[in-house]
Protein backbone atom coordinates (compact mmCIF):
# COMPACT_ATOMS: atom_id res chain seq x y z
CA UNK A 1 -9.01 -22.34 2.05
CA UNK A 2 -6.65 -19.44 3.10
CA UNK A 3 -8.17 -16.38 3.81
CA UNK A 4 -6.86 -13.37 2.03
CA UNK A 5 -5.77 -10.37 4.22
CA UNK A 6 -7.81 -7.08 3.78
CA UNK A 7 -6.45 -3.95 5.10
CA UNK A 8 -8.65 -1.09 6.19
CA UNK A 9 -7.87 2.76 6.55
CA UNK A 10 -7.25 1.56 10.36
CA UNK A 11 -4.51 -0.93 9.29
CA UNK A 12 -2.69 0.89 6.51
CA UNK A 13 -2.26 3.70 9.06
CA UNK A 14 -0.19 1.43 11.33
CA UNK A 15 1.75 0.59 8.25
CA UNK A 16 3.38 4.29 8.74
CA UNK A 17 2.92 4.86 5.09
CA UNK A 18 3.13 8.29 5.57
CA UNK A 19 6.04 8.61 7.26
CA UNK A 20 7.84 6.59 4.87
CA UNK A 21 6.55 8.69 2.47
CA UNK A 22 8.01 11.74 4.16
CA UNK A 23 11.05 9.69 4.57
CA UNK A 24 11.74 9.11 1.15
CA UNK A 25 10.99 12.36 -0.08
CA UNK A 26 13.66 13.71 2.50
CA UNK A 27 15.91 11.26 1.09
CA UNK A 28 15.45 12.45 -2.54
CA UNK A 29 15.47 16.18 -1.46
CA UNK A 30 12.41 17.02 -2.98
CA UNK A 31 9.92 19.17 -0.92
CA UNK A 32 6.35 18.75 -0.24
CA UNK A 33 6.02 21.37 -3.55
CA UNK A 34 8.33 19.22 -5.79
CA UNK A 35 6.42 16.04 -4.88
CA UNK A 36 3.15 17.67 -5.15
CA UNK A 37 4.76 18.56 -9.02
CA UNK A 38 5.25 14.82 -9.90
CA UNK A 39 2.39 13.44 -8.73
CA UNK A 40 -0.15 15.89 -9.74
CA UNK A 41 -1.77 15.86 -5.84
CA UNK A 42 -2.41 18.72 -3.94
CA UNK A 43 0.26 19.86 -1.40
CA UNK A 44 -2.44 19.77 1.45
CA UNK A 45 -3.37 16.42 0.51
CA UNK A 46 0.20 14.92 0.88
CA UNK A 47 0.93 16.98 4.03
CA UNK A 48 -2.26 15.26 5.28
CA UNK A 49 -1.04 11.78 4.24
CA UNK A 50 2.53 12.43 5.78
CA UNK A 51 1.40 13.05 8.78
CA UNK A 52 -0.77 10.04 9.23
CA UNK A 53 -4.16 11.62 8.90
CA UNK A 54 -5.03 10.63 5.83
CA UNK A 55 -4.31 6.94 4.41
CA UNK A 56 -3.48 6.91 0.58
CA UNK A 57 -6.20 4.71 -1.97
CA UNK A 58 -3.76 2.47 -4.18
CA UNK A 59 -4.48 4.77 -7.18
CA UNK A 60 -2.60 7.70 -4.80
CA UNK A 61 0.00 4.88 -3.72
CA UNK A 62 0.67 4.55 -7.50
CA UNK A 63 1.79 7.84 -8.22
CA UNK A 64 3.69 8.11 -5.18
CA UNK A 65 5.41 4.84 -5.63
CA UNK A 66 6.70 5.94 -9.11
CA UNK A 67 7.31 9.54 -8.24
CA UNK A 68 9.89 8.31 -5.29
CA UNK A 69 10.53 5.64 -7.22
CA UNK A 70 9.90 2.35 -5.11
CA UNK A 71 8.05 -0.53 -5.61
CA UNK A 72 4.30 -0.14 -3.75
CA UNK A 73 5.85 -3.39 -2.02
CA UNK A 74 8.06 -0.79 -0.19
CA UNK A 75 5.04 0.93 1.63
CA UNK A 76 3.72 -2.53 3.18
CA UNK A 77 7.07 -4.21 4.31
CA UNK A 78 9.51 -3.18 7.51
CA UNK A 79 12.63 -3.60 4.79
CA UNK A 80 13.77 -3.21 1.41
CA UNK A 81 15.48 -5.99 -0.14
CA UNK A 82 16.74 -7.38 -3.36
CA UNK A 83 13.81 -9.75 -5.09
CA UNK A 84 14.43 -11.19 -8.23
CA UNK A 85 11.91 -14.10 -8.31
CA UNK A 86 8.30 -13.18 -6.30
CA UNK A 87 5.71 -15.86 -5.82
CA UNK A 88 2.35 -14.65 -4.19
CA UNK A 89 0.48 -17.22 -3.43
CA UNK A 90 -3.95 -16.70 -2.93
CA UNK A 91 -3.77 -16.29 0.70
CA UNK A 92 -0.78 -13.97 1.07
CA UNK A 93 -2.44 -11.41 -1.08
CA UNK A 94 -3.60 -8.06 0.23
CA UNK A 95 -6.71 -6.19 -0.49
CA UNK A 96 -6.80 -2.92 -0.06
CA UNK A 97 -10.23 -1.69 0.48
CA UNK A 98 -11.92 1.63 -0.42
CA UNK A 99 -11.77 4.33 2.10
CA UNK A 100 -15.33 5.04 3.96
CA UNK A 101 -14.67 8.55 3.10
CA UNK A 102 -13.68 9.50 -0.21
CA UNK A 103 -11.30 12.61 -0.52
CA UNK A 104 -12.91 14.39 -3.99
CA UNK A 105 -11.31 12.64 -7.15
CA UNK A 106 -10.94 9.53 -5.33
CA UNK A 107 -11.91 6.42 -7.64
CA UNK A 108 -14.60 3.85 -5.69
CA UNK A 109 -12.72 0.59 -6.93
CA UNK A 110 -11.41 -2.29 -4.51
CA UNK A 111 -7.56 -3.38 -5.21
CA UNK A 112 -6.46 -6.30 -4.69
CA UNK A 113 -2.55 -6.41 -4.93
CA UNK A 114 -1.10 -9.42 -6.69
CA UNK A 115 2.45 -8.77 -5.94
CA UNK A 116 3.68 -7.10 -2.77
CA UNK A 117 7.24 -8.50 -2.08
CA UNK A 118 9.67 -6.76 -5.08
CA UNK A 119 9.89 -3.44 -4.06
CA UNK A 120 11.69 -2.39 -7.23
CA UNK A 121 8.98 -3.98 -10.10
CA UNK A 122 8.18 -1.56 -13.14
CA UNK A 123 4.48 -2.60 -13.35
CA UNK A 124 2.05 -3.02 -10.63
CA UNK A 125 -0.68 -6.15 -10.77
CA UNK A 126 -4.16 -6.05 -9.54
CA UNK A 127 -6.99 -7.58 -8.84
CA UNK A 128 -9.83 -5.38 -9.17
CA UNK A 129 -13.57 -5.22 -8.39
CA UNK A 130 -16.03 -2.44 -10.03
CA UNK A 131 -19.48 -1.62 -8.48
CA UNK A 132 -22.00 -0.74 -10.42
CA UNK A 133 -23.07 3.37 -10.87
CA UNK A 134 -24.83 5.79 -13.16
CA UNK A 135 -22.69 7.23 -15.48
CA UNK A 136 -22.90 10.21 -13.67
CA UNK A 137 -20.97 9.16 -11.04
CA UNK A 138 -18.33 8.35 -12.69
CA UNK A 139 -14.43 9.97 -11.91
CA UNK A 140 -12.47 10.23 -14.58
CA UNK A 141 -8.23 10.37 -14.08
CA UNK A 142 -5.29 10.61 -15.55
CA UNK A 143 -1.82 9.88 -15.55
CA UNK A 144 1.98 9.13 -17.66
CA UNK A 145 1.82 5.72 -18.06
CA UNK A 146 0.12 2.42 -19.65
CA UNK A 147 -2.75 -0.31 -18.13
CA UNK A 148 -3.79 -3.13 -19.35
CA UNK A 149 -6.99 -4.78 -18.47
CA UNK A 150 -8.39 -8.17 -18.41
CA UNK A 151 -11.86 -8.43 -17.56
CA UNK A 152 -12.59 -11.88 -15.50
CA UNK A 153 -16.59 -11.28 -14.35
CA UNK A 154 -19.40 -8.94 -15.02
CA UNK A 155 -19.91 -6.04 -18.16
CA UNK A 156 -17.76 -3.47 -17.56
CA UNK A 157 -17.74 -0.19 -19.46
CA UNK A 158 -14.83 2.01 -20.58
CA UNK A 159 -15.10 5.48 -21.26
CA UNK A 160 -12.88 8.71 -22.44
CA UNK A 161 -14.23 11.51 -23.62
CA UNK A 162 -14.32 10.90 -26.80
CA UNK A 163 -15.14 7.18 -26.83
CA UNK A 164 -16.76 4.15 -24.96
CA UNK A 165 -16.29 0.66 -25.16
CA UNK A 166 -18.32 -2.09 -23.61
CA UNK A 167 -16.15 -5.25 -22.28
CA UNK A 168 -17.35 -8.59 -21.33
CA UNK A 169 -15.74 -11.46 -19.45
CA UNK A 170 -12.74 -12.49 -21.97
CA UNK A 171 -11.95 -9.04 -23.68
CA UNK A 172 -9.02 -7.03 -22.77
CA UNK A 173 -7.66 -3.28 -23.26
CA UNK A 174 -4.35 -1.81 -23.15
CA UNK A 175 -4.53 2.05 -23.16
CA UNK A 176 -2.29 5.41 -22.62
CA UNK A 177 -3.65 6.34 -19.15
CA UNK A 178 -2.77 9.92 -19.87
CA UNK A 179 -6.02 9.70 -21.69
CA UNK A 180 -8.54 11.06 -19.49
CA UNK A 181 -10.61 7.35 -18.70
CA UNK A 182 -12.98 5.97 -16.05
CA UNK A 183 -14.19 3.13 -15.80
CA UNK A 184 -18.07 1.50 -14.29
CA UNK A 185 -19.56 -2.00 -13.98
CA UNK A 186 -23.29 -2.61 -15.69
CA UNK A 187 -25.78 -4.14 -13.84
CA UNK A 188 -23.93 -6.31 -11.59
CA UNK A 189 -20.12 -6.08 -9.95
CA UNK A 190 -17.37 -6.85 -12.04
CA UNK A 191 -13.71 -8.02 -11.48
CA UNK A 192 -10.59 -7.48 -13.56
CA UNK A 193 -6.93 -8.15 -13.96
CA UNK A 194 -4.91 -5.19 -14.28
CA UNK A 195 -1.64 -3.93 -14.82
CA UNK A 196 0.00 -0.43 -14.17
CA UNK A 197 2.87 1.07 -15.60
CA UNK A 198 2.91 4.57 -14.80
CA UNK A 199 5.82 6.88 -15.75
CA UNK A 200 8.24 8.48 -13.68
């Protein structure tokens, strides 16, 4: 059995993510201020993950993907190219585990990606594992866009701030992730399928 590849803070800092980053949004002519507009991140923090200090969670990735519009397939490989047809197969998928040290606002999920070779896809796939906290704990985020959800393992609850739903293994959602929504695992860790599509 094929092992899959997990990258730490460590490795996704060799990956020069942040100076790709910094590369593209030089390429675009935005500035640090017009990137910090799109993607609803501080100006420090992007300065931070330019320059190599800090190393972007996916959820970050996301919005800068979109907001430079790339694929997040573009951040983990030396070259763009053309894919029209992208088969990952179990081993050649990447996790991309949670940070030791969580920048406030971070989300504490684990991402798996299940697609990381067409830099130029509209949605982004994951595989994603919930721990369990108290509702207390719990980050709430936003952003232009839609996910859809399909919940493989474990209770996992869904909350806005007006309402809360309670999935088990077998039910899905689809939302507007403008909507202010977090998300928890009862009891016991749970794992999901779920797919991004944020705006530009």
């Amino acid at each position: 059995m094929m092992k899959k590849k997990g990258l730490d803070s460590g490795e996704i800092e060799g990956l020069k993510i942040g100076h790709k980053i910094r590369e593209l949004r030089q390429k675009r002519h935005y500035t640090v201020e017009d990137l910090a507009t799109k993607t609803d991140l501080p100006k420090a923090l992007l300065a931070e993950i330019e320059s190599g200090e800090v190393s972007p969670p996916i959820a970050t990735l996301i919005k800068l993907a979109k907001a430079l519009n790339v694929g997040m397939a573009y951040f983990f490989d030396e070259v763009e190219r053309a894919v029209h047809i992208s088969v990952t197969h179990a081993g050649e998928r990447i996790v991309v585990k949670r940070r030791p040290h969580h920048h406030e606002g971070e989300v504490d999920y684990i991402y798996e990606s299940l697609e990381m070779n067409k830099p130029d896809k509209h949605m982004e796939p994951f595989l994603v594992e919930f721990k369990p906290m108290d509702r207390s704990d719990m980050i709430f985020m936003s952003h232009r866009g839609e996910e859809f959800l399909y919940l493989l393992e474990g209770d996992l609850e869904f909350r806005t701030d007006d309402r809360v739903e309670v999935l088990t293994p077998g039910d899905a959602i689809y939302f507007e992730s403008e909507i202010n929504h977090s998300f928890r695992a009862l009891k016991k860790k749970a794992r999901a399928v779920v797919v991004v599509w944020s705006e530009m």
